[in-house]
Protein backbone atom coordinates (compact mmCIF):
# COMPACT_ATOMS: atom_id res chain seq x y z
CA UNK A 1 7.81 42.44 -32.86
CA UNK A 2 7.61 46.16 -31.55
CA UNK A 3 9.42 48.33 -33.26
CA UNK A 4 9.82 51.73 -31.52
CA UNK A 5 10.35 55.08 -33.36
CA UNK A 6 10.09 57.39 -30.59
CA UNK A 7 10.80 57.42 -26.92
CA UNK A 8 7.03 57.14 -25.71
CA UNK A 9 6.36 54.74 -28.62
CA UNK A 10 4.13 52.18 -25.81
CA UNK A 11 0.90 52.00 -27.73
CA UNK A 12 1.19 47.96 -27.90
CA UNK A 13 -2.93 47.52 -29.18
CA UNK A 14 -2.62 50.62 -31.58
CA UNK A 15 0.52 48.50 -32.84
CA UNK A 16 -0.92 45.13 -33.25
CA UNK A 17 -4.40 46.60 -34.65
CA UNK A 18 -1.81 47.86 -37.30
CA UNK A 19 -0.20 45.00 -37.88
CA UNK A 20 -3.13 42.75 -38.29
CA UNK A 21 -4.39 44.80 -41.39
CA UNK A 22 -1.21 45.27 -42.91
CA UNK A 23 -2.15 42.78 -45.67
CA UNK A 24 -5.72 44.14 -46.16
CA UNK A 25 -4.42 47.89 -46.34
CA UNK A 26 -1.37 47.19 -48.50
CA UNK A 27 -3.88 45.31 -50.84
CA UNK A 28 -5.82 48.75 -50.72
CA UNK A 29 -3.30 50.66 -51.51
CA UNK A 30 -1.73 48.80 -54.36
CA UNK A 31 -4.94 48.46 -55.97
CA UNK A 32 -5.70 51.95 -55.40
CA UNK A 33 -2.09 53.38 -57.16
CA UNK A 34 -2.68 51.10 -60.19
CA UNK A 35 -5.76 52.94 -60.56
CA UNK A 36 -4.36 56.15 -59.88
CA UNK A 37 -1.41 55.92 -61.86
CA UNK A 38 -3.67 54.92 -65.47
CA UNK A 39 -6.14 57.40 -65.08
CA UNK A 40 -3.02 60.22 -64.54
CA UNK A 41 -0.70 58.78 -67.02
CA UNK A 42 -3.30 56.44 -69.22
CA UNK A 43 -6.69 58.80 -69.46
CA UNK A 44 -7.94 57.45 -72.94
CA UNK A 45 -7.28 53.62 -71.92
CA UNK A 46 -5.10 52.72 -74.40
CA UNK A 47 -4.30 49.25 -74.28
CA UNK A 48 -0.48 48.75 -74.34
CA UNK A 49 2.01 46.58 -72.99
CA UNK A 50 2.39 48.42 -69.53
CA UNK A 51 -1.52 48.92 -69.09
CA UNK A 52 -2.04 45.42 -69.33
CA UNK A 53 0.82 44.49 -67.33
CA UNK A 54 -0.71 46.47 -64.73
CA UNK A 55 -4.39 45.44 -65.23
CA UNK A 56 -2.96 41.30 -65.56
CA UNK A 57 -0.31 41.71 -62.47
CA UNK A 58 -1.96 39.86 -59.46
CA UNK A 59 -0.84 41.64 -56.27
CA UNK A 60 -0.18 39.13 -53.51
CA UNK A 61 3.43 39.80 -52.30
CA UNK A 62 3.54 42.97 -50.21
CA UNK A 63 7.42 41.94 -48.65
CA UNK A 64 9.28 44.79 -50.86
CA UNK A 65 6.25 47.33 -49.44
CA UNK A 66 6.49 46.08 -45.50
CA UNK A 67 9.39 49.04 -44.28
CA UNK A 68 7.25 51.22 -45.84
CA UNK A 69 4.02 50.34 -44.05
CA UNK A 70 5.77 49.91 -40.58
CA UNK A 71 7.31 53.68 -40.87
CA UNK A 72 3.55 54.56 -41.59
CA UNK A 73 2.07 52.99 -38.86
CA UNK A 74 4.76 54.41 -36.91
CA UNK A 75 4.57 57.97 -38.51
CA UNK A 76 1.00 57.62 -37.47
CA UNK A 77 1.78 56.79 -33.70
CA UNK A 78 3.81 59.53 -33.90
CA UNK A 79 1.21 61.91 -35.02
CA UNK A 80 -1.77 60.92 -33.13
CA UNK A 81 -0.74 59.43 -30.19
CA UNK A 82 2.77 60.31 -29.25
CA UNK A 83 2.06 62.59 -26.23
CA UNK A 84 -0.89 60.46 -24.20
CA UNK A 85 -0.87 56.73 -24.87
CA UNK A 86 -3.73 55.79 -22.90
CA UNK A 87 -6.95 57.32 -23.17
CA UNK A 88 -10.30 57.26 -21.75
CA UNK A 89 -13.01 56.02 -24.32
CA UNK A 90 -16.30 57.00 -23.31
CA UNK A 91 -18.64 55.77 -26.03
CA UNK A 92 -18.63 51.97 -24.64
CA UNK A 93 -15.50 50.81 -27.45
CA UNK A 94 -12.62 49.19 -26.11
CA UNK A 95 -9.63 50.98 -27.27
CA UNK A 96 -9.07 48.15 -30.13
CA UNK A 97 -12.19 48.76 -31.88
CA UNK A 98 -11.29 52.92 -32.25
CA UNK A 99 -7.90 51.70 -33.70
CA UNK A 100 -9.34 49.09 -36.09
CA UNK A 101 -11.63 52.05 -37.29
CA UNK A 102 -9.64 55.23 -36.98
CA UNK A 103 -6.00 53.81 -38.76
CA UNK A 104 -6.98 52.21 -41.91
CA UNK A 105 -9.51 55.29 -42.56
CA UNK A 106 -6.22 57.60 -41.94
CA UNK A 107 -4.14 55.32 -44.27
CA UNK A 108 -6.73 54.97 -47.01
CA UNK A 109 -6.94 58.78 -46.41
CA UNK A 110 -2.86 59.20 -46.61
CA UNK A 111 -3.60 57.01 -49.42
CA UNK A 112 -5.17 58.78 -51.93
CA UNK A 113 -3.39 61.97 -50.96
CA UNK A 114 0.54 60.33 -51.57
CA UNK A 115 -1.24 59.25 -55.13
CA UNK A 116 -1.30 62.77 -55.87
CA UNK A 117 2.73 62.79 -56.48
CA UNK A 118 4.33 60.85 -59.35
CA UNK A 119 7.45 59.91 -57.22
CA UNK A 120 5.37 57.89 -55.05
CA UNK A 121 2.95 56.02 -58.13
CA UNK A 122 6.44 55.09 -59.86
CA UNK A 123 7.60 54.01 -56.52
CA UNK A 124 5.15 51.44 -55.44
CA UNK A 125 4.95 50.13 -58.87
CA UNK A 126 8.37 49.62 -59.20
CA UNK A 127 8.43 47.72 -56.07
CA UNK A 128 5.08 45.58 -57.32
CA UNK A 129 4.32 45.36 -60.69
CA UNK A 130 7.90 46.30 -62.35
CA UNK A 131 9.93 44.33 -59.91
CA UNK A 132 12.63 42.47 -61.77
CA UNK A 133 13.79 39.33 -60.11
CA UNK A 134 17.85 40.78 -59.87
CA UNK A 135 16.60 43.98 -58.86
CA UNK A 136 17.21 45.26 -55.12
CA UNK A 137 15.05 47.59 -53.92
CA UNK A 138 17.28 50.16 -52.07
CA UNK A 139 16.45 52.93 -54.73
CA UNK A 140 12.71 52.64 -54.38
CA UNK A 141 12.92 52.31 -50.60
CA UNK A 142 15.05 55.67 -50.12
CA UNK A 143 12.67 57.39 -52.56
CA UNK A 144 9.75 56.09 -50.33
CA UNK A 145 11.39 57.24 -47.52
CA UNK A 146 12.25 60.45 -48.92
CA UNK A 147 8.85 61.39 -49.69
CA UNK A 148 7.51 60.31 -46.20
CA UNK A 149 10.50 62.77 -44.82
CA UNK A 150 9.36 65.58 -47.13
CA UNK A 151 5.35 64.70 -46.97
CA UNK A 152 4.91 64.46 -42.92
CA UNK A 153 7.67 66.91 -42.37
CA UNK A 154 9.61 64.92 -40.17
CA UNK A 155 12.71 62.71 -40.01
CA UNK A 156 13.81 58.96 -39.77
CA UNK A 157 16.89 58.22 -37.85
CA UNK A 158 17.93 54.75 -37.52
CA UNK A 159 19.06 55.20 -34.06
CA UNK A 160 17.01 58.27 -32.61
CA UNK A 161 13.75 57.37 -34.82
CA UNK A 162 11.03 59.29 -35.57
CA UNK A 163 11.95 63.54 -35.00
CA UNK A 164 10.19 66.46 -36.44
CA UNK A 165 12.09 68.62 -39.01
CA UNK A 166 12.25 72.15 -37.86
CA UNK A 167 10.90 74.37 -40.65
CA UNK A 168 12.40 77.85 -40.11
């Protein structure tokens, strides 16, 4: 299902190329903010009941993280290819094969820069390991969206989508 976030938002093979490794990049990035988050807030390794809750949680259900990847992927469309949506490709690839290489480097990239900021570990792991089963996950998914706002300097409107924040 295409979702579009800005007016020339046509880039259907970008799209399903993103789609396709949702699973695969989510699994990257969960992995990678467990990681993250005990060597910033753990550095000795002391075993305690929230390490190991961590360490033992297996991550397999990505549906609380799936918002958050599609406003990536379209952040990312937004970003890269929002002016010229078809391009000439003049090393033999077919324009699949640039997007299968060039988005999940950019996302592992985004990746390990977002793991930089504390609101966004807490985040994800809330919405993973910490998820209580009566829990709704409104809070975590308008601090998410907060930080993409403040981190890419633009804005998400539910009816006007994707728009760049004017910084004076």
């Amino acid at each position: 299902m295409h979702r579009k976030f800005f007016p020339r938002d046509k880039n259907y093979v970008l799209e399903q190329v993103q789609v396709s490794l949702e699973n695969n990049l989510l699994q990257y990035m969960v992995d990678y903010v467990k990681v993250a988050y005990l060597l910033r807030f753990n550095p000795l390794g002391i075993v305690d009941d929230t390490t190991l809750r961590i360490q033992d949680h297996p991550t397999n259900n990505y549906d609380h993280l799936h918002e958050f990847y599609l406003i990536l992927a379209g952040v990312y469309r937004f970003k890269y290819y929002s002016d010229n949506q078809l391009e000439f490709i003049f090393d033999g690839r077919d324009p699949r094969e640039k997007y299968e290489a060039e988005w999940p480097e950019t996302f592992r990239q985004w990746t390990k820069e977002f793991c930089r900021h504390e609101q966004f570990l807490r985040a994800i792991l809330e919405l993973t390991v910490f998820y209580p089963e009566d829990y709704t996950p409104q809070m975590a998914g308008l601090r998410l969206s907060s930080f993409i706002t403040k981190f890419f300097e633009v804005k998400i409107d539910s009816q006007k989508g994707i728009l760049r924040i004017r910084v004076a």
